[in-house]
C-alpha atoms as a PDB file:
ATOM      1  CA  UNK A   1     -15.638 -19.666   3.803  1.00  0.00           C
ATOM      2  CA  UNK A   2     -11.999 -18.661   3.057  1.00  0.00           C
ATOM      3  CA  UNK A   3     -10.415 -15.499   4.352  1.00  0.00           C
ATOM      4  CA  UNK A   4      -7.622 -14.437   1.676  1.00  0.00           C
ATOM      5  CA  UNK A   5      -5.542 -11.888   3.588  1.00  0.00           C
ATOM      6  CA  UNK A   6      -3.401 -11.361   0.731  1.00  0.00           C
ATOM      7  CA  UNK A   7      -3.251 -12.405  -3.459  1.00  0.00           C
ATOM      8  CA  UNK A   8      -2.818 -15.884  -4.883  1.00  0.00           C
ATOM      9  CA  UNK A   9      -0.087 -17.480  -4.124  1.00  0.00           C
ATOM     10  CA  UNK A  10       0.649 -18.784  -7.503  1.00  0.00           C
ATOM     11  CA  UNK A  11       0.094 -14.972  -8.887  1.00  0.00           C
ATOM     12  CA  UNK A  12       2.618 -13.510  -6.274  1.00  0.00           C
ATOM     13  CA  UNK A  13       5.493 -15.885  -6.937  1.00  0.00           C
ATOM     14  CA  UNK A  14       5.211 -15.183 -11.054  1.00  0.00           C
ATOM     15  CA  UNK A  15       5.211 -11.620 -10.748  1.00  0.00           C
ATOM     16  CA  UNK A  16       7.562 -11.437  -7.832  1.00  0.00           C
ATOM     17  CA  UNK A  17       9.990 -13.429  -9.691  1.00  0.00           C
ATOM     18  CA  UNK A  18      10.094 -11.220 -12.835  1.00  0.00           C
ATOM     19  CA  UNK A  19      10.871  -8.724 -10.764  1.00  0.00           C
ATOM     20  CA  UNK A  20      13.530  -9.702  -9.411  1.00  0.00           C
ATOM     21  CA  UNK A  21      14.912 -11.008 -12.267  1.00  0.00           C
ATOM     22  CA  UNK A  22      14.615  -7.807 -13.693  1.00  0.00           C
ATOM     23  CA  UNK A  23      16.161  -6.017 -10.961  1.00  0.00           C
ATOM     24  CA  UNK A  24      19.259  -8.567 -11.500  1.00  0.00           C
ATOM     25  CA  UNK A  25      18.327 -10.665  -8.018  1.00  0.00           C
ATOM     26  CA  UNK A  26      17.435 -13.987  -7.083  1.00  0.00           C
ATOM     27  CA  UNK A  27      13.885 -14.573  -5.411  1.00  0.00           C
ATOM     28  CA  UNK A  28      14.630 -16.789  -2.843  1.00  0.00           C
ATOM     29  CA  UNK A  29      12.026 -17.595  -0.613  1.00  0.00           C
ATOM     30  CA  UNK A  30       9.170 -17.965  -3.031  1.00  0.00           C
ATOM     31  CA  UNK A  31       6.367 -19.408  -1.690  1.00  0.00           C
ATOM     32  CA  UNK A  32       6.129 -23.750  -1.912  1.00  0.00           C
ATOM     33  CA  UNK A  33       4.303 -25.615  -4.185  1.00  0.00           C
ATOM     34  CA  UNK A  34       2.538 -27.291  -2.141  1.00  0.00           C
ATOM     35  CA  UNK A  35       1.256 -24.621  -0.889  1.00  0.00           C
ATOM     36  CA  UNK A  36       0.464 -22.837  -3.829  1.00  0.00           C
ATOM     37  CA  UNK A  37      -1.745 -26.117  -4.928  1.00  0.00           C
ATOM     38  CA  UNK A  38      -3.489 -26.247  -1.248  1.00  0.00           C
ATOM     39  CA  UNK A  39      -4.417 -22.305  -1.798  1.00  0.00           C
ATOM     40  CA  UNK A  40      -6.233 -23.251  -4.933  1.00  0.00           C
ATOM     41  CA  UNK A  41      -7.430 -26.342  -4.123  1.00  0.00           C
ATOM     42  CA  UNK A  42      -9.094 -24.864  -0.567  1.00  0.00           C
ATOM     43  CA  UNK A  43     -10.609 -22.023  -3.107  1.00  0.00           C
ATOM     44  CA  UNK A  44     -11.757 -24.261  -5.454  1.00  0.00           C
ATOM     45  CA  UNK A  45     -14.034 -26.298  -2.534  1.00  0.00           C
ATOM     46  CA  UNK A  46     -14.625 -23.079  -1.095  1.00  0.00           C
ATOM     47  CA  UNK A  47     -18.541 -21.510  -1.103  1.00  0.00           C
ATOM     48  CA  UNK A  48     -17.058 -17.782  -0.579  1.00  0.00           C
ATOM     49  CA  UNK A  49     -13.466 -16.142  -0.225  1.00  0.00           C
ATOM     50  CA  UNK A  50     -13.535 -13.525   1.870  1.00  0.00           C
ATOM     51  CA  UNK A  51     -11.146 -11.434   0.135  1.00  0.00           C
ATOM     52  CA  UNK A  52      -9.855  -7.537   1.588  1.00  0.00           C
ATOM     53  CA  UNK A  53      -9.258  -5.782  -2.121  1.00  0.00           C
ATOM     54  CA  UNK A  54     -10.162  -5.784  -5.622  1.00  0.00           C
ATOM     55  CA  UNK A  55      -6.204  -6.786  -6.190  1.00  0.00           C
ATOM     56  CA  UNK A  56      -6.645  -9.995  -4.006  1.00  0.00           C
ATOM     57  CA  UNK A  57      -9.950 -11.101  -6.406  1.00  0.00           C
ATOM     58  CA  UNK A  58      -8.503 -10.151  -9.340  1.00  0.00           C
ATOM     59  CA  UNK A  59      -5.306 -12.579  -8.717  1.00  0.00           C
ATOM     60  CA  UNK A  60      -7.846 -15.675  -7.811  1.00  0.00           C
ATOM     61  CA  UNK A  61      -9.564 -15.059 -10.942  1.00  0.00           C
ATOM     62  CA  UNK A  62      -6.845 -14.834 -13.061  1.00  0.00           C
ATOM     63  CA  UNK A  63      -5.814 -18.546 -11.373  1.00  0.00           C
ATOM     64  CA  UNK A  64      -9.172 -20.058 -12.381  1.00  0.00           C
ATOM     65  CA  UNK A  65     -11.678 -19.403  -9.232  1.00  0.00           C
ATOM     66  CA  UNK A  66     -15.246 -17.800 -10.032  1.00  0.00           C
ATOM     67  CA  UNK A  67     -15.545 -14.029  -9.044  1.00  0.00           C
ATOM     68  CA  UNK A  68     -18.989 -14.734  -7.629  1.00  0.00           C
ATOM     69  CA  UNK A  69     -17.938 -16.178  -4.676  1.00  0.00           C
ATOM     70  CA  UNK A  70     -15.279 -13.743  -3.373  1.00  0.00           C
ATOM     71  CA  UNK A  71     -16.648 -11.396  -1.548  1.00  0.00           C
ATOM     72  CA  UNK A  72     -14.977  -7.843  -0.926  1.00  0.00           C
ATOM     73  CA  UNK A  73     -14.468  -6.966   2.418  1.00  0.00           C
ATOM     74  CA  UNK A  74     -11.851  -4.115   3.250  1.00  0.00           C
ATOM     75  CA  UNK A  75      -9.821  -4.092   6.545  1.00  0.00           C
ATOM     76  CA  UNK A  76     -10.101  -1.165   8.764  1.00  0.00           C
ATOM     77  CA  UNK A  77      -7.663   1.295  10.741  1.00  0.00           C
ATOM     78  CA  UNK A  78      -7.921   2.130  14.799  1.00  0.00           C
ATOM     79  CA  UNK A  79      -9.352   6.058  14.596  1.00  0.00           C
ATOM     80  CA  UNK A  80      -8.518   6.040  18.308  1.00  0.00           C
ATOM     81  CA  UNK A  81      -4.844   5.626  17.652  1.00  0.00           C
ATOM     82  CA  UNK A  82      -4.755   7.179  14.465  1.00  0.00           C
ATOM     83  CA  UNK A  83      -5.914  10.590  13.805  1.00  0.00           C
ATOM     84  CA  UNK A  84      -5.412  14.519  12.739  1.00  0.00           C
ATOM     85  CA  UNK A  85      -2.986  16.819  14.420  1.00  0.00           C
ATOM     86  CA  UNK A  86      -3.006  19.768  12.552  1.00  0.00           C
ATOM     87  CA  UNK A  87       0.448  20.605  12.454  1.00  0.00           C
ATOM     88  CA  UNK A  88       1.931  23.462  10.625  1.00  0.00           C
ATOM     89  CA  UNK A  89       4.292  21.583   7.530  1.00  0.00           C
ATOM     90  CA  UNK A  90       6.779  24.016   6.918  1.00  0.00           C
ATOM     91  CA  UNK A  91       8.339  20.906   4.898  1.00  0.00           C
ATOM     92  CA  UNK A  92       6.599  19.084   1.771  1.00  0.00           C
ATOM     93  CA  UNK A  93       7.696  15.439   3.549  1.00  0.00           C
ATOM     94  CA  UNK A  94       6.990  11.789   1.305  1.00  0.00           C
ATOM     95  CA  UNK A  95       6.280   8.951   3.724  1.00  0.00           C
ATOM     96  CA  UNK A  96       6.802   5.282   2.958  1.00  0.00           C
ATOM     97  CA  UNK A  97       6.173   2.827   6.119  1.00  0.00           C
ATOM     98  CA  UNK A  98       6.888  -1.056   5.545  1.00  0.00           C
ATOM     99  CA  UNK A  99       9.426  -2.732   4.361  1.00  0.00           C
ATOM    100  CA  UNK A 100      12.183  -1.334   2.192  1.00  0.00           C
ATOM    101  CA  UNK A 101      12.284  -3.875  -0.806  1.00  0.00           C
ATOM    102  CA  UNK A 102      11.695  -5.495  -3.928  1.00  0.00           C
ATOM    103  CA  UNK A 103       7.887  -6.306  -2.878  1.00  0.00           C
ATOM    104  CA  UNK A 104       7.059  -2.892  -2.034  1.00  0.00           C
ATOM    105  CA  UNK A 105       8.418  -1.253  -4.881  1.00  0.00           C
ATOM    106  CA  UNK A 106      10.683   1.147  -3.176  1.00  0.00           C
ATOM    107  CA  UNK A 107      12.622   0.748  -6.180  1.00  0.00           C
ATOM    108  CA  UNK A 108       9.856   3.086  -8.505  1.00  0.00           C
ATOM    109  CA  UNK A 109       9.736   5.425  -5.297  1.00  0.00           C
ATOM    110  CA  UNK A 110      13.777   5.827  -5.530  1.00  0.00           C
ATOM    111  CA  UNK A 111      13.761   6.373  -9.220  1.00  0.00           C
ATOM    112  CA  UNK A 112      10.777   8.958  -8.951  1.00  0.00           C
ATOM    113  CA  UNK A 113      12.769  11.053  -6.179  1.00  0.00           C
ATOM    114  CA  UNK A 114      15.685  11.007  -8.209  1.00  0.00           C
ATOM    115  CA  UNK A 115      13.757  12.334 -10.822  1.00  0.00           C
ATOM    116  CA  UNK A 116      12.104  15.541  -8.847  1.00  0.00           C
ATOM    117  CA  UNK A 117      15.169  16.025  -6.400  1.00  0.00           C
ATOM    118  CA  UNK A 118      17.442  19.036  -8.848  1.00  0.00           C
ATOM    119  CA  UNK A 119      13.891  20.949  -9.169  1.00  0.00           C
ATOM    120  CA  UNK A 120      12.134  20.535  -5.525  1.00  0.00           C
ATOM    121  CA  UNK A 121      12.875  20.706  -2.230  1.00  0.00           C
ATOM    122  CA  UNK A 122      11.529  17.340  -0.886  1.00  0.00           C
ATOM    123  CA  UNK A 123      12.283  15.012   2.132  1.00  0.00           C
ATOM    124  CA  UNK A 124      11.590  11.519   1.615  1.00  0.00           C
ATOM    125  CA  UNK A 125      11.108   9.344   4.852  1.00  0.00           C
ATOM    126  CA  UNK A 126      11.102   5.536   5.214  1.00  0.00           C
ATOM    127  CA  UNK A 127      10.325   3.396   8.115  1.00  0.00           C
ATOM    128  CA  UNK A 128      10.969   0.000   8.059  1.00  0.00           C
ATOM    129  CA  UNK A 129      13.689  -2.979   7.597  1.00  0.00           C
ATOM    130  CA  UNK A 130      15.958  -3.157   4.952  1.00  0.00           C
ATOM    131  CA  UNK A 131      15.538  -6.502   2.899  1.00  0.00           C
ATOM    132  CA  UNK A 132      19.457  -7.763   2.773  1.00  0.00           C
ATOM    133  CA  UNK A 133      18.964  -8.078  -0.942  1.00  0.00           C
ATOM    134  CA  UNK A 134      18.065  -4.885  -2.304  1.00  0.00           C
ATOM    135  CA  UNK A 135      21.165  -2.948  -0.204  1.00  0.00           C
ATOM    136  CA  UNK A 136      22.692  -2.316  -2.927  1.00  0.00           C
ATOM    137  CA  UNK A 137      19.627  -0.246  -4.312  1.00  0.00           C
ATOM    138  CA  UNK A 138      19.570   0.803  -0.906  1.00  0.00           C
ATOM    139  CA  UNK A 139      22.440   1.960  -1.251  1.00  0.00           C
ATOM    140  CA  UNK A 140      22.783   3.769  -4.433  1.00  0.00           C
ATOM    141  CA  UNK A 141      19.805   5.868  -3.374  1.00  0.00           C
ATOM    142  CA  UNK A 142      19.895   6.703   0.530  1.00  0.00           C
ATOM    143  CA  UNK A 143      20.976  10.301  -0.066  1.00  0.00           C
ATOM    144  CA  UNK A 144      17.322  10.848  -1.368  1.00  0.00           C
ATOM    145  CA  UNK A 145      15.901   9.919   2.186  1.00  0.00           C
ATOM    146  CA  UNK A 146      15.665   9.424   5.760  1.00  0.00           C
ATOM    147  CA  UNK A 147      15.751   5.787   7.113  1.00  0.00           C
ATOM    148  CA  UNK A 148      14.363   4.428  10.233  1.00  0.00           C
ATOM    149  CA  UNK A 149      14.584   0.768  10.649  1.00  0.00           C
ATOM    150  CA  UNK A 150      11.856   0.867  13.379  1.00  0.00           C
ATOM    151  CA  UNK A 151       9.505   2.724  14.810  1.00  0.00           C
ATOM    152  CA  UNK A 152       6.744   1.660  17.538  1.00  0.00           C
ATOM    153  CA  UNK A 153       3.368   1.119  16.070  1.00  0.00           C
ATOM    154  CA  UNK A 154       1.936   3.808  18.362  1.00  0.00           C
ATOM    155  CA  UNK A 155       4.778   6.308  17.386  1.00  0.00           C
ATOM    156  CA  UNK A 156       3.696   6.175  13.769  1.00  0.00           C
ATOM    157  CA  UNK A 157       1.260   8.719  14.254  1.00  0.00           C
ATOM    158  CA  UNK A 158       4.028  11.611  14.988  1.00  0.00           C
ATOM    159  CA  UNK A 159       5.641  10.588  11.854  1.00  0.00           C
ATOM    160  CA  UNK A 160       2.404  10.445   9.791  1.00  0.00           C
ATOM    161  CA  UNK A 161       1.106  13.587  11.447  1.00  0.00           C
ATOM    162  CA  UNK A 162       4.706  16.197  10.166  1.00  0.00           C
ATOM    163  CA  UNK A 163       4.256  14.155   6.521  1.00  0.00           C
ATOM    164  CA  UNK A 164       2.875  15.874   3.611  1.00  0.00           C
ATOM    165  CA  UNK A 165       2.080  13.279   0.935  1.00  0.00           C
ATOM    166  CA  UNK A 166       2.292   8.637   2.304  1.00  0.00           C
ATOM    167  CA  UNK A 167       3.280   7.217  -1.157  1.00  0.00           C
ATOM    168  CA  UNK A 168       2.767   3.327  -1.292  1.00  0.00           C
ATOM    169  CA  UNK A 169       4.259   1.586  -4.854  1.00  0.00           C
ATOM    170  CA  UNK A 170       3.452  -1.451  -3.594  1.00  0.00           C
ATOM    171  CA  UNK A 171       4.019  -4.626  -6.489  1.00  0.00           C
ATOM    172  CA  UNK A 172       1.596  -7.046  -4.071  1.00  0.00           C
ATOM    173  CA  UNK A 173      -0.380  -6.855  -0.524  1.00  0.00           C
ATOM    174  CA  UNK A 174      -3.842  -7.998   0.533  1.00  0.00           C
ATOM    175  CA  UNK A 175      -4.585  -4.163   1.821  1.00  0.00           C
ATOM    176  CA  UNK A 176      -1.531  -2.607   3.586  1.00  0.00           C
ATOM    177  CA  UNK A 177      -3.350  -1.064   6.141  1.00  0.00           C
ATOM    178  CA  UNK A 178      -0.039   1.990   6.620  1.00  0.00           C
ATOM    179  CA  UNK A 179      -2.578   3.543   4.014  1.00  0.00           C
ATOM    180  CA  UNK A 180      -5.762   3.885   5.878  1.00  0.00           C
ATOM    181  CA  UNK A 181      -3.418   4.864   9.464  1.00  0.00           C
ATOM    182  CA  UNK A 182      -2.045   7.474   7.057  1.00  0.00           C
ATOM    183  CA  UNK A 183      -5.443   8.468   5.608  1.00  0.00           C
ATOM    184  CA  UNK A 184      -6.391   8.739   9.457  1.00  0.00           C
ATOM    185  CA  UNK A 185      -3.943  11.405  10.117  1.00  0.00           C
ATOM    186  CA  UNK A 186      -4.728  13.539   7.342  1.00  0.00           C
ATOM    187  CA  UNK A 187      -2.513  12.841   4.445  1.00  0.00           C
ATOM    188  CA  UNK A 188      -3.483  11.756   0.717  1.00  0.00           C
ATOM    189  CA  UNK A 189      -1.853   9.157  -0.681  1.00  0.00           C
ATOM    190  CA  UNK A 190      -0.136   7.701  -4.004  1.00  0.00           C
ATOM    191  CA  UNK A 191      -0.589   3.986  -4.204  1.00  0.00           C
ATOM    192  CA  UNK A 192      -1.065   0.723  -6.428  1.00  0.00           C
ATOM    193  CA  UNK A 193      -4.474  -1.092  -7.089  1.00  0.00           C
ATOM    194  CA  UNK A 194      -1.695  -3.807  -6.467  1.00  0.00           C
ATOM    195  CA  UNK A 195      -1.313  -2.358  -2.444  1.00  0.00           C
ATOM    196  CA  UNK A 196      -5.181  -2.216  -2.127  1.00  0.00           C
ATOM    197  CA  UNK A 197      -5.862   1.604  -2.577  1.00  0.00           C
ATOM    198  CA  UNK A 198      -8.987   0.842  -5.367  1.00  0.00           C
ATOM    199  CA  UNK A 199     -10.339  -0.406  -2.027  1.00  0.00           C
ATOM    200  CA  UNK A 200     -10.517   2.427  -0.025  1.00  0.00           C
ATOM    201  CA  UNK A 201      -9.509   5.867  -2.089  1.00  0.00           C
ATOM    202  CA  UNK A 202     -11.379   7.322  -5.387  1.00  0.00           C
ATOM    203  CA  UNK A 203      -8.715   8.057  -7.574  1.00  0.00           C
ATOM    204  CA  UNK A 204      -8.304  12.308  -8.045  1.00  0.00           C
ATOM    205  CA  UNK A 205     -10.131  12.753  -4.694  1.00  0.00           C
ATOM    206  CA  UNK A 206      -8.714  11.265  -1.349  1.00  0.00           C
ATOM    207  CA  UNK A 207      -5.157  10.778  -3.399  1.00  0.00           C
ATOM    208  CA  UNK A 208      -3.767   8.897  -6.452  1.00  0.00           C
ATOM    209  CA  UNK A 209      -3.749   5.397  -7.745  1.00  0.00           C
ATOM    210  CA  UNK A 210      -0.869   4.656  -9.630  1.00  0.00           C
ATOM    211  CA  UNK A 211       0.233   1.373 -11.744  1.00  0.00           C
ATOM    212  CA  UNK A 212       2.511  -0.663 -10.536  1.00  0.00           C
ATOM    213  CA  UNK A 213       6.281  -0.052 -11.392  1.00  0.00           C
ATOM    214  CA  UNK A 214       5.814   3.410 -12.964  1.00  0.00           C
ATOM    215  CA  UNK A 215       8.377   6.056 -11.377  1.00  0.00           C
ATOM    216  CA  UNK A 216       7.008   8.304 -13.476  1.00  0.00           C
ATOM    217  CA  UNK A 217       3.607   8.529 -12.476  1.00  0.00           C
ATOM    218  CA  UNK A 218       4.952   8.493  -8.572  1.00  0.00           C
ATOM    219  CA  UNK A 219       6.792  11.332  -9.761  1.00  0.00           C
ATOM    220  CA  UNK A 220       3.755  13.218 -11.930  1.00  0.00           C
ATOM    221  CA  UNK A 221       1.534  12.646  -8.531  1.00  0.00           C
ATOM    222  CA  UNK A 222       3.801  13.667  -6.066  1.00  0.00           C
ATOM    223  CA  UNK A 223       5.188  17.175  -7.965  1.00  0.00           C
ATOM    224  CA  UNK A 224       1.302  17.901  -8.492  1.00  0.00           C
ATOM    225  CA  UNK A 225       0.221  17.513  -4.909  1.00  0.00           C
ATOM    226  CA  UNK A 226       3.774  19.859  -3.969  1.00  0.00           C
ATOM    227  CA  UNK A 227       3.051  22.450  -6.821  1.00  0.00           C
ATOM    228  CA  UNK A 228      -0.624  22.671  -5.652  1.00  0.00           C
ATOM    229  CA  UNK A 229      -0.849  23.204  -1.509  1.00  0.00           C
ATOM    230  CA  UNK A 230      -4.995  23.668  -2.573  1.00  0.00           C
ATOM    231  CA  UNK A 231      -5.236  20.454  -3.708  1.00  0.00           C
ATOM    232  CA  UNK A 232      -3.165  18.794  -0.819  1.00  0.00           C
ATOM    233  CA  UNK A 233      -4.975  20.247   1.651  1.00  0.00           C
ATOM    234  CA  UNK A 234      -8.529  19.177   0.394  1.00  0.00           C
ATOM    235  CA  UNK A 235      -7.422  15.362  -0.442  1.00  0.00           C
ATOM    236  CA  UNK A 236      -6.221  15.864   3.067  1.00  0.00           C
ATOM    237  CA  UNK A 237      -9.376  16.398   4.216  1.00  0.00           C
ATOM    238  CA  UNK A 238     -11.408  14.034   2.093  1.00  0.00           C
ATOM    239  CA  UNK A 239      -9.079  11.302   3.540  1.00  0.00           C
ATOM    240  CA  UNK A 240      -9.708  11.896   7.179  1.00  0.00           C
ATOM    241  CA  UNK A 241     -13.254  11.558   5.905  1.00  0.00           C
ATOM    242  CA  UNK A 242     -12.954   8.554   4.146  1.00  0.00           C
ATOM    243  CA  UNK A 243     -10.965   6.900   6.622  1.00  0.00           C
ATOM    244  CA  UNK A 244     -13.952   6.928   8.604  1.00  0.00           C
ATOM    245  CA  UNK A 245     -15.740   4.849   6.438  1.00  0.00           C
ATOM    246  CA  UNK A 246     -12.935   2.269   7.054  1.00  0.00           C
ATOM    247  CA  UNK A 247     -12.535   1.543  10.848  1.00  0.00           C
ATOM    248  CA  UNK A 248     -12.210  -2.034  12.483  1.00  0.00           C
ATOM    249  CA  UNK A 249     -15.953  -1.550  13.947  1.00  0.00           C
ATOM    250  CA  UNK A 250     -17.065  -0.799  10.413  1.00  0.00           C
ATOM    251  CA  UNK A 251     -15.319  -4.349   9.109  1.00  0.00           C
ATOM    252  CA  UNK A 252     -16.822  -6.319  11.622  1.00  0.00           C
ATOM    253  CA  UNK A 253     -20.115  -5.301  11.095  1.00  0.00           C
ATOM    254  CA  UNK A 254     -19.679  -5.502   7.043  1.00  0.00           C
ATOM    255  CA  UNK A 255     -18.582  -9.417   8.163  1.00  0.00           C
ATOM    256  CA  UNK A 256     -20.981  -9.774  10.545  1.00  0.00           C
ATOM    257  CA  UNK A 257     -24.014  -8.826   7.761  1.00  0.00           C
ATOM    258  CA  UNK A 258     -22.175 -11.236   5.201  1.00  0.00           C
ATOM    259  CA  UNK A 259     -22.478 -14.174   7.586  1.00  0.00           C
ATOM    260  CA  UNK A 260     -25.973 -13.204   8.549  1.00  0.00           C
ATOM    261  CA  UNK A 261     -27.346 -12.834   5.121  1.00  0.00           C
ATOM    262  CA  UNK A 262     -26.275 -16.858   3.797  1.00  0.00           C
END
């Protein structure tokens, strides 16, 4: 067996390259060849890939490997740490935890705030470092949010807790987990397939999933949630729910069946 934590190496560096490239910047630390051939050749030899998304499979079977041996496998969030407060959200606050880059696709998240910020009144906040590259995005847009550069892992909670709406544009992750700790505290969220969500939300229900570099459906998702407080508040609760389903106890024991059923 072969755990995949995140996509095929050979799939990440073509599609992080073209976007860079389209972004006008250089990808410089894309990952080795020789590494790139290991990955497949380990997954080629390999019985079963232990893989935490549908995004993670999908990018080993576009690079030749069978489907039937990965085996699906989501990751799970800490419900003791993470969990409800009930505040009262006089704000309608966007979330984004991780860091601010090309990879993430804070670029779609910029261009969708710019897009809603003459007609609503929303606060944007980011946590996480700034990738030296993309300051000059950065830049151009950091009068449409709130940047913290770091905040304890065990702090994340107050910040997820006075948020409205954790929106994730992710381009490529294994499963960012920021989306099941935000789930945990009670918000919905708009994400990628390419960030995991198909894993762990039902599209319309718990949140949205979005395609990949489309401001305009970050946009669409985020002015419906703010135009109808109804609707947040019951994908609200149908996330706390379905977070449950989700916790590290949970993964273990989907593992531990795996292993005992070969």
């Amino acid at each position: 067996m072969v755990e995949e934590c995140g996509s095929c190496n050979k799939y990440q560096n073509k599609l992080l390259e073209e976007e860079y490239r389209s972004l006008g910047l250089i990808f410089k630390n894309p990952t080795p060849d020789f590494i790139v051939k290991r990955q497949l050749a380990e997954a080629e030899i390999a019985d079963y890939l232990l893989c935490p998304s549908a995004h993670v499979i999908r990018s080993f079977v576009k690079n030749g490997i069978d489907e039937s041996k990965c085996v699906l496998i989501p990751y799970g969030v800490n419900k003791g740490l993470f969990k409800p407060q009930y505040l009262n959200k006089d704000e309608f606050i966007v979330i984004c935890v991780g860091t601010v880059g090309v990879r993430k696709g804070h670029f779609y998240l910029f261009e969708a705030l710019q897009l809603l910020e003459k007609q609503y009144k929303i606060k944007c906040i980011l946590v996480g470092k700034v990738e030296d590259q993309f300051l000059p995005y950065y830049n151009q847009y950091k009068h449409l949010f709130t940047h913290y550069d770091y905040i304890p892992h065990q702090e994340l909670i107050n910040y997820y807790n006075k948020a409205s709406v954790f929106v994730l544009p992710s381009l490529d992750e294994g499963l960012a987990l920021v989306q099941l700790e935000a789930m945990a505290c009670g918000l919905p969220i708009i994400s990628t397939p390419n960030a995991g969500a198909d894993a762990i939300i039902e599209d319309g229900k718990e949140g949205f999933i979005v395609s990949i570099k489309n401001e305009q459906a970050i946009a669409d998702k985020i002015e419906n949630l703010y135009l109808d407080r109804p609707l947040l508040n019951v994908m609200a609760k149908n996330a706390i729910v379905r977070s449950a389903l989700f916790t590290w106890d949970q993964y273990g024991e989907k593992l531990a069946y795996f292993i005992n059923s070969l």
